[in-house]
N, C-alpha and C. Protein backbone atom coordinates (compact mmCIF):
# COMPACT_ATOMS: atom_id res chain seq x y z
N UNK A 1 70.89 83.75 120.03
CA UNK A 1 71.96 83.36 119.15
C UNK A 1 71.59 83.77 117.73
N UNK A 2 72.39 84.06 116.89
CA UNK A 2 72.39 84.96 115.89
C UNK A 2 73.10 84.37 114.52
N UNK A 3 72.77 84.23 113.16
CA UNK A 3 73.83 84.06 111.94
C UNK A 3 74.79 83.44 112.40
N UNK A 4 75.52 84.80 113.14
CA UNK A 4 76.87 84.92 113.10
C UNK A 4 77.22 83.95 114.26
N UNK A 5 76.92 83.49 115.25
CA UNK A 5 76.87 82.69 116.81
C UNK A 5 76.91 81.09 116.15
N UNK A 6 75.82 81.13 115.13
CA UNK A 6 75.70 79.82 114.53
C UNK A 6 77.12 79.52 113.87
N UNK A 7 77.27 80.31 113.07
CA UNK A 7 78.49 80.23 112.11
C UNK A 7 79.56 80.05 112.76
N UNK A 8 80.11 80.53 113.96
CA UNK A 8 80.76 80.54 114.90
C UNK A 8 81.18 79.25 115.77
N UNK A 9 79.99 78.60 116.00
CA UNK A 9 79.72 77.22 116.24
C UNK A 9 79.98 75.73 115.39
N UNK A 10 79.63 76.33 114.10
CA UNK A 10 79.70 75.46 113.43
C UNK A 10 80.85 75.50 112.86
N UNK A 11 82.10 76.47 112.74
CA UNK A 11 83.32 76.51 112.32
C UNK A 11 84.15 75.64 113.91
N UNK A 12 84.11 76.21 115.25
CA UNK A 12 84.62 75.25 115.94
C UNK A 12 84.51 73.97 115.92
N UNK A 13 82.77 72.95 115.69
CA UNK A 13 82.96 72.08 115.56
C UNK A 13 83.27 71.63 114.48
N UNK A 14 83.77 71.59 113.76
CA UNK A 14 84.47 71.14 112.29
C UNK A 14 86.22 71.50 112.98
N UNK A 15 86.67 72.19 113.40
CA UNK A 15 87.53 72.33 114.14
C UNK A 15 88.19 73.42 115.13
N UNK A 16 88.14 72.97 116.35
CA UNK A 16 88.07 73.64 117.41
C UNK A 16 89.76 74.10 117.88
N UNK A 17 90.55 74.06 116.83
CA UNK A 17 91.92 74.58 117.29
C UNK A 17 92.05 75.63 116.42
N UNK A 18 90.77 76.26 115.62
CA UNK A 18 91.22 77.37 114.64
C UNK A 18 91.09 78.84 115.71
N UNK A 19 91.91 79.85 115.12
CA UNK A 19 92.43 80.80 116.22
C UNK A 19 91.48 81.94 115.62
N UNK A 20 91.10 83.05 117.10
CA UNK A 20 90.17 83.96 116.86
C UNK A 20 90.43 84.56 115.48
N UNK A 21 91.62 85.01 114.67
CA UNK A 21 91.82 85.67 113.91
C UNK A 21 91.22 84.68 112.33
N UNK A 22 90.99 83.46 112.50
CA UNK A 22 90.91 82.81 111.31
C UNK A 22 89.23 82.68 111.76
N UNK A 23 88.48 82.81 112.56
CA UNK A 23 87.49 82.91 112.84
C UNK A 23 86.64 84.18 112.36
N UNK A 24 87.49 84.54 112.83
CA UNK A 24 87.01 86.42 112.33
C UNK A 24 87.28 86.44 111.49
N UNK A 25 88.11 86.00 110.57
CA UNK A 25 87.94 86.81 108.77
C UNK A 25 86.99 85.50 108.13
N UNK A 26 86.83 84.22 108.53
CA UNK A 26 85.63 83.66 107.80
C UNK A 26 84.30 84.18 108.42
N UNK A 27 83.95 84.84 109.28
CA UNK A 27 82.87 85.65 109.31
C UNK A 27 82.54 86.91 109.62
N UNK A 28 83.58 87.78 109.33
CA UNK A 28 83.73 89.12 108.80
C UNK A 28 83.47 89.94 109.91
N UNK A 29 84.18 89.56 110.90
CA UNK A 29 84.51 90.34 112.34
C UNK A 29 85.82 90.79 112.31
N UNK A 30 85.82 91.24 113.49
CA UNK A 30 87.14 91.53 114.05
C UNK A 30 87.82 90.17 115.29
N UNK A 31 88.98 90.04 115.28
CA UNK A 31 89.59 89.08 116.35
C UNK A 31 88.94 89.24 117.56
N UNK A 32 88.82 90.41 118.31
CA UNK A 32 88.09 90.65 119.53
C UNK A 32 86.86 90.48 119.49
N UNK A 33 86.51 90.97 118.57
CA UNK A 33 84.49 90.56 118.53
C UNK A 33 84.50 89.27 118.32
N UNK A 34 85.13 88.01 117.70
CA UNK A 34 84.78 86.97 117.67
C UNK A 34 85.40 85.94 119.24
N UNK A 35 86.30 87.03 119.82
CA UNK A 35 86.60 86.50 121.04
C UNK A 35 85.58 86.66 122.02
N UNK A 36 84.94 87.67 121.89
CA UNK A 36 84.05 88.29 122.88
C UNK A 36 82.82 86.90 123.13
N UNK A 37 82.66 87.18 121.50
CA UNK A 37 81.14 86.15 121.02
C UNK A 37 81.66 84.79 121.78
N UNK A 38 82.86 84.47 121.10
CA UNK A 38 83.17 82.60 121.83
C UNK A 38 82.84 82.58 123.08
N UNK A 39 83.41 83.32 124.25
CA UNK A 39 83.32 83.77 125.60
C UNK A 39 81.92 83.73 125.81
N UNK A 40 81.09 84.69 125.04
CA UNK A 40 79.62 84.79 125.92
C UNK A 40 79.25 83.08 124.98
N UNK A 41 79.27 82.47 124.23
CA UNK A 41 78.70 81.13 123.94
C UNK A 41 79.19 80.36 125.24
N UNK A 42 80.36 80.17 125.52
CA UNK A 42 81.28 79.27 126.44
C UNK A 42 80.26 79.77 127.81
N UNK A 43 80.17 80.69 128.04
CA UNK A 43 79.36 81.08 129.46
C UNK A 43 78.15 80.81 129.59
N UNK A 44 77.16 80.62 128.22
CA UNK A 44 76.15 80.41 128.58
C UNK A 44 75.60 78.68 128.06
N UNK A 45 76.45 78.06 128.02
CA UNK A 45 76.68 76.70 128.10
C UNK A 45 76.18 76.23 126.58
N UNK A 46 76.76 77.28 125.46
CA UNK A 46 76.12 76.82 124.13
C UNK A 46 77.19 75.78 123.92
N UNK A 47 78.85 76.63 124.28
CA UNK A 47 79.99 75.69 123.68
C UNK A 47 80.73 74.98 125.08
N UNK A 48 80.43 73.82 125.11
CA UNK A 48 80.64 72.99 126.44
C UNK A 48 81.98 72.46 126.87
N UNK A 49 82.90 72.37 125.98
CA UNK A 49 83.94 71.59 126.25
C UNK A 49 84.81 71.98 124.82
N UNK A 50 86.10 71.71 124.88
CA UNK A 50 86.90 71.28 123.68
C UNK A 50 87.63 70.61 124.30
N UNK A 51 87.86 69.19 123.12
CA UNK A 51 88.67 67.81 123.80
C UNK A 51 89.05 67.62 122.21
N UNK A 52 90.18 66.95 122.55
CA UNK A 52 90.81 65.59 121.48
C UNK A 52 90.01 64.58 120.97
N UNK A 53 89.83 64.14 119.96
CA UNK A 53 88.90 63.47 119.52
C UNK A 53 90.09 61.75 119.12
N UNK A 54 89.97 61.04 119.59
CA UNK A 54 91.00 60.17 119.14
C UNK A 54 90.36 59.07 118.72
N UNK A 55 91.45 58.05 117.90
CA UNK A 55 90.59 56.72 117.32
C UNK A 55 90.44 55.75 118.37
N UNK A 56 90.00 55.02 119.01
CA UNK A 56 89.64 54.41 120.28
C UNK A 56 90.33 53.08 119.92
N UNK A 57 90.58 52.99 118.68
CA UNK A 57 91.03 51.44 118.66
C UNK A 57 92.96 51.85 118.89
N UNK A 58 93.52 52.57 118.87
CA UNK A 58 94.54 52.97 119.06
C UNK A 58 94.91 53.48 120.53
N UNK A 59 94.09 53.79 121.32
CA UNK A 59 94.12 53.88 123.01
C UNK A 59 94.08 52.41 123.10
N UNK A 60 93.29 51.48 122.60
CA UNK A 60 93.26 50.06 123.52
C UNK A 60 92.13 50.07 123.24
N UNK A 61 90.76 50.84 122.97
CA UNK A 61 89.22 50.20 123.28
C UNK A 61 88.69 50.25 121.64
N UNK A 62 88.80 48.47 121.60
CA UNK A 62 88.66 47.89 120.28
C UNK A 62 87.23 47.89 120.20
N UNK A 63 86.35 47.38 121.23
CA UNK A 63 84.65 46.76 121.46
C UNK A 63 83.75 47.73 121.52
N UNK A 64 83.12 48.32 120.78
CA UNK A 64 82.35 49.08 120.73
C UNK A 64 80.63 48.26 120.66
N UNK A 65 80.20 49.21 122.01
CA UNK A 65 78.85 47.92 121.89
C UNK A 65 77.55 48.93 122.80
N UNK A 66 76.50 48.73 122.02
CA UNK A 66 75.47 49.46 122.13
C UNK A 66 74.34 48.47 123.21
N UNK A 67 74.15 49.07 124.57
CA UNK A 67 73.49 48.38 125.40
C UNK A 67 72.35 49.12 126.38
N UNK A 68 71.44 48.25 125.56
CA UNK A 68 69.84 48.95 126.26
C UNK A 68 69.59 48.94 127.56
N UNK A 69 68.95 49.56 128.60
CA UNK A 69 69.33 48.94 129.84
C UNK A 69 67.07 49.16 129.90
N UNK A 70 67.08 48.35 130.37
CA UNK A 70 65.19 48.09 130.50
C UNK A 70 65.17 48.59 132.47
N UNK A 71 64.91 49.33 133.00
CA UNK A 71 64.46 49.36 134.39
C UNK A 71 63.73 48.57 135.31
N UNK A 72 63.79 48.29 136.45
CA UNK A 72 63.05 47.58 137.33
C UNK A 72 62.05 48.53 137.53
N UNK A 73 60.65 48.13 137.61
CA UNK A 73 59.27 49.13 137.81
C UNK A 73 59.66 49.68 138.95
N UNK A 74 60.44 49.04 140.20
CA UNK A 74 60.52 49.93 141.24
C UNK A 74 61.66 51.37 140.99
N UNK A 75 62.41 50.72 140.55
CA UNK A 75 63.66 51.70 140.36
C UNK A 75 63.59 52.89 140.29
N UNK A 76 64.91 53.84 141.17
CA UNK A 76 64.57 54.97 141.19
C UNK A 76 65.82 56.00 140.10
N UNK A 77 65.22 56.18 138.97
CA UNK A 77 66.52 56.67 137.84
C UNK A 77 67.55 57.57 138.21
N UNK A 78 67.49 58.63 139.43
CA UNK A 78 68.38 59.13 139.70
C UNK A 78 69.51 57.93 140.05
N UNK A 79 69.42 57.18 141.18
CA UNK A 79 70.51 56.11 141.39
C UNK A 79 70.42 55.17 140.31
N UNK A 80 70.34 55.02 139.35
CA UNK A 80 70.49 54.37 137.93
C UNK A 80 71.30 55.30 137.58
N UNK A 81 70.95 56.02 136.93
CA UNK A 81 71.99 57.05 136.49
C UNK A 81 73.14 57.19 136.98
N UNK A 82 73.01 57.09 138.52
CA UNK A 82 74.30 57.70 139.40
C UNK A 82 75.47 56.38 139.31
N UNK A 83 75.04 54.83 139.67
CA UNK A 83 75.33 53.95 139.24
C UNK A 83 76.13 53.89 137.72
N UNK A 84 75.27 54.13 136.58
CA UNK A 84 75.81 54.34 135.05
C UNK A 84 77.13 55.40 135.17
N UNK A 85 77.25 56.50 135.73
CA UNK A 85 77.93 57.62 136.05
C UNK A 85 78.95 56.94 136.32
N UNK A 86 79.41 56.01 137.37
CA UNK A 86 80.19 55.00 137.96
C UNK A 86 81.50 54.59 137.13
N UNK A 87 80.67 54.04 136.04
CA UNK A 87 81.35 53.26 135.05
C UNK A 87 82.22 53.58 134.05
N UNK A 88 83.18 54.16 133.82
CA UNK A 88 84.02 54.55 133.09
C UNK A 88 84.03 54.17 131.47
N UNK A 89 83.37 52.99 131.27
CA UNK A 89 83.50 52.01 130.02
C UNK A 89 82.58 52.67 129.08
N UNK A 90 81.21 53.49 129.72
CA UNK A 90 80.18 53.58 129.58
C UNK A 90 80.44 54.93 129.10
N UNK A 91 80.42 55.73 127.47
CA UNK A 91 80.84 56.84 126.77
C UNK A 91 80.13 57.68 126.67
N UNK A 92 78.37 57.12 126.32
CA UNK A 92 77.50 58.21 126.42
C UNK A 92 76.46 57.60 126.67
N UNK A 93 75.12 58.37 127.41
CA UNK A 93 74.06 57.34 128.18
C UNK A 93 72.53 58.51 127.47
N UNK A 94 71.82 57.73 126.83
CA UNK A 94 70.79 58.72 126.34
C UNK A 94 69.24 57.67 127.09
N UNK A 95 68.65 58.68 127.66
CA UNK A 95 67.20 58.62 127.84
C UNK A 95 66.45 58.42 127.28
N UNK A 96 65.58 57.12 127.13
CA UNK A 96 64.66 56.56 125.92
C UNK A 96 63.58 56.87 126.07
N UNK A 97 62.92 57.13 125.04
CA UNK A 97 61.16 56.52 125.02
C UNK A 97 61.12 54.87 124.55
N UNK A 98 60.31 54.33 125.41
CA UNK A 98 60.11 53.01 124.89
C UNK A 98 60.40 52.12 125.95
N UNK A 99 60.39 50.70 125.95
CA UNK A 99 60.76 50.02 126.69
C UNK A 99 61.92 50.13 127.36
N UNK A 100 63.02 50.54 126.40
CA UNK A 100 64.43 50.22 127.05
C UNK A 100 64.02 52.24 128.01
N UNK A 101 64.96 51.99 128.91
CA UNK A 101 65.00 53.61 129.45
C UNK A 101 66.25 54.34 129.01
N UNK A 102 67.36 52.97 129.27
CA UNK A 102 68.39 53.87 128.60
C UNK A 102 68.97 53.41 127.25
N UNK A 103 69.78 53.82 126.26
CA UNK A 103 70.59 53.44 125.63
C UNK A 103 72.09 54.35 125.88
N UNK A 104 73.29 53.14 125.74
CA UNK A 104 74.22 53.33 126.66
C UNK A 104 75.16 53.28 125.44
N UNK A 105 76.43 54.06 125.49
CA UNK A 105 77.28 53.79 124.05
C UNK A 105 78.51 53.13 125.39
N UNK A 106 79.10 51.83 124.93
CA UNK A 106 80.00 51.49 125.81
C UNK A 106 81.80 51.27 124.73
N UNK A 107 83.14 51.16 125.60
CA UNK A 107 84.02 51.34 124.93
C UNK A 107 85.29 50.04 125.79
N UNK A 108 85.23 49.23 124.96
CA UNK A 108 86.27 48.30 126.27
C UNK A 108 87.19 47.41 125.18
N UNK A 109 88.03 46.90 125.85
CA UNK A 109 89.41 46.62 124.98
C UNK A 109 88.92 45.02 124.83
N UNK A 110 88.24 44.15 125.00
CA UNK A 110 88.21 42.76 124.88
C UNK A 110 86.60 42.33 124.82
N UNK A 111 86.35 41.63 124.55
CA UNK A 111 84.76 41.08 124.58
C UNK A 111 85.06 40.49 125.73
N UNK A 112 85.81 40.05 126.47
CA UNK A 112 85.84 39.44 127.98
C UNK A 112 85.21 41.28 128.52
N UNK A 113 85.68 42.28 128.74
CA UNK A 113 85.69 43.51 129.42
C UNK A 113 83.92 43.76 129.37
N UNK A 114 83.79 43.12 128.15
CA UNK A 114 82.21 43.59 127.96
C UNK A 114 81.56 43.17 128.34
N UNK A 115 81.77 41.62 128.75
CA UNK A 115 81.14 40.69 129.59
C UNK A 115 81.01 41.08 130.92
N UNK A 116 82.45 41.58 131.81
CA UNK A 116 81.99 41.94 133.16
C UNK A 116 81.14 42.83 133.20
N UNK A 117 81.12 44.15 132.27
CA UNK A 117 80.14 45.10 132.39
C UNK A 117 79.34 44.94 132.33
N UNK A 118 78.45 44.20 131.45
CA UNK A 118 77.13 43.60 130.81
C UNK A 118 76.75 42.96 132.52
N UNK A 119 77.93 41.95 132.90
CA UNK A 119 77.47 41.47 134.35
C UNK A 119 77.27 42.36 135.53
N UNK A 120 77.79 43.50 135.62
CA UNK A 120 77.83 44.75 136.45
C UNK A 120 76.43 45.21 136.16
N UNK A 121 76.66 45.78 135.17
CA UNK A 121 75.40 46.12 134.89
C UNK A 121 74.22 45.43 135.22
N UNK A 122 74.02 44.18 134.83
CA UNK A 122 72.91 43.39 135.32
C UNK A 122 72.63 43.51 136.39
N UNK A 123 73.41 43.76 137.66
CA UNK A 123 73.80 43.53 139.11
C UNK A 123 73.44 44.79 139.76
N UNK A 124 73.04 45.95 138.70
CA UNK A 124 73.04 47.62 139.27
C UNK A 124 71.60 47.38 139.86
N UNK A 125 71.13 47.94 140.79
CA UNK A 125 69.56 48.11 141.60
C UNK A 125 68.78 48.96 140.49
N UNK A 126 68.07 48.18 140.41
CA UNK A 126 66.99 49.42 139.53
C UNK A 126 66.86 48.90 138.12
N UNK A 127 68.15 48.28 137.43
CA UNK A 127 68.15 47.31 136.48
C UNK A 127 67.15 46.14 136.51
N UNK A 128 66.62 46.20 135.84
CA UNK A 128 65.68 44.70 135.15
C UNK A 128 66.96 43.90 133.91
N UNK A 129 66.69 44.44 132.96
CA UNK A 129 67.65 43.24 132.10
C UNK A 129 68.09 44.59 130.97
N UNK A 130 69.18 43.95 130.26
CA UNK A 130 70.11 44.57 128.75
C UNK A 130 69.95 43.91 128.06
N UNK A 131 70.33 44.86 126.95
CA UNK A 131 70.33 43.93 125.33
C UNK A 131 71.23 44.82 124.83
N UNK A 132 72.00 43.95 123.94
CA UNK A 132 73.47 44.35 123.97
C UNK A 132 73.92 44.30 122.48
N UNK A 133 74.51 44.68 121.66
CA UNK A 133 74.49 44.87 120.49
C UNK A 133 76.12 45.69 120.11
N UNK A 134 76.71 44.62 119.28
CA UNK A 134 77.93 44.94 119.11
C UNK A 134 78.93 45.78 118.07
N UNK A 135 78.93 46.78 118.19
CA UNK A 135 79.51 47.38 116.44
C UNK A 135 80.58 46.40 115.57
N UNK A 136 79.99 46.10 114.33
CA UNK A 136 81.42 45.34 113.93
C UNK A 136 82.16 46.25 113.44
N UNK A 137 82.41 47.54 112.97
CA UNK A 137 82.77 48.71 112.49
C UNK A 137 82.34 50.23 112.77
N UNK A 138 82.75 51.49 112.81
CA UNK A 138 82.68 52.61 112.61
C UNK A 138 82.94 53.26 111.77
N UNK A 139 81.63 53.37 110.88
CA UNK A 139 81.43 54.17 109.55
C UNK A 139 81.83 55.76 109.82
N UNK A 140 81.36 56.16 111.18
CA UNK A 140 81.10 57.58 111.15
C UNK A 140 80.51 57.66 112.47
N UNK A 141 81.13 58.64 113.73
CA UNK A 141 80.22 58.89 114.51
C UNK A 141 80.67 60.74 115.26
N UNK A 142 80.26 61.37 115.88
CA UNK A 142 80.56 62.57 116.01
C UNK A 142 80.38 63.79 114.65
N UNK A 143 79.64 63.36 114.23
CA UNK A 143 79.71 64.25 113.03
C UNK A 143 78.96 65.55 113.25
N UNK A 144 79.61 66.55 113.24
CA UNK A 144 78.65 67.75 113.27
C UNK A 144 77.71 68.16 112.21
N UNK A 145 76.68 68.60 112.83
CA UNK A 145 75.43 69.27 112.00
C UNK A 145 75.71 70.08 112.35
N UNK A 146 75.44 70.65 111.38
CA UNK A 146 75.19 72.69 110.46
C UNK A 146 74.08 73.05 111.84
N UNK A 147 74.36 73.90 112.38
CA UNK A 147 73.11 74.88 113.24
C UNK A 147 72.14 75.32 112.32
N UNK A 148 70.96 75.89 112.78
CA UNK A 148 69.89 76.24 112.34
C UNK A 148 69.49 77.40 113.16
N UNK A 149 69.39 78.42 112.49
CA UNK A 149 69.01 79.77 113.43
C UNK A 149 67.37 79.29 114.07
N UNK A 150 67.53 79.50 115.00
CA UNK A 150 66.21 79.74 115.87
C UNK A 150 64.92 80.62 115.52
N UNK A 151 64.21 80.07 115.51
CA UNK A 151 62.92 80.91 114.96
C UNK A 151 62.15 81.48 116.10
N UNK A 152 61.39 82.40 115.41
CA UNK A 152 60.36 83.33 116.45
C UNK A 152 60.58 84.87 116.37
């Protein structure tokens, strides 16, 4: 990946409905060469998806709540995972160092909703215990960072 691949990247995520031709004159291609480039990023799994980004409290999911999940020593993380996978509520799931194994970003319309999950969750095999932590607000989340060309 190259300058121009970065630059490329970092203009979709800031916004991903701008068209090859407005792509190409902010980085001094042609429409087809910057089509070409998007294509080979999209294929080699640099650019993963383009979705709608919406306010969640306007779908219905007001509760935004950050929940550690600690493992049972026996537990086997593929079916943890596959379990977490399950759950629809459950937005994004990151792999810890530390006690907790996972941290879980969750999205549900009531503090009752969060409760069954929190209880689901408790109830998953492989689970030991959560700790659960509630956003009272969203300052900011999804924010893109600037790429950094690759060294070597």
């Amino acid at each position: 990946m190259d300058a121009i691949d970065l630059r490329l990247v970092d203009l979709l995520r800031g916004n991903a409905r701008l068209s090859y031709a407005e792509l190409a004159r902010q980085v001094g291609l042609s429409a087809p060469a910057v089509h070409e480039r998007v294509g080979k990023l999209e294929a080699g799994g640099v650019i993963r998806a383009y979705r709608a980004e919406v306010e969640p409290e306007s779908i219905g999911l007001a509760v935004t709540a950050l929940i550690g999940i600690v493992e049972d020593s026996a537990a086997d993380t593929d079916d943890v995972l596959e379990a977490l996978r399950q759950m629809p509520e459950i937005e994004s799931c990151y792999f810890m160092a530390g006690v907790e194994s996972f941290l879980l970003k969750a999205r549900v319309a009531t503090i009752a909703e969060l409760e069954r999950l929190i209880v689901r969750l408790n109830r998953t095999p492989g689970v030991a215990s959560t700790r659960t932590g509630i956003a009272l607000s969203t300052k900011w989340e999804n924010r893109p960072q600037p790429g950094t060309p690759p060294t070597g």
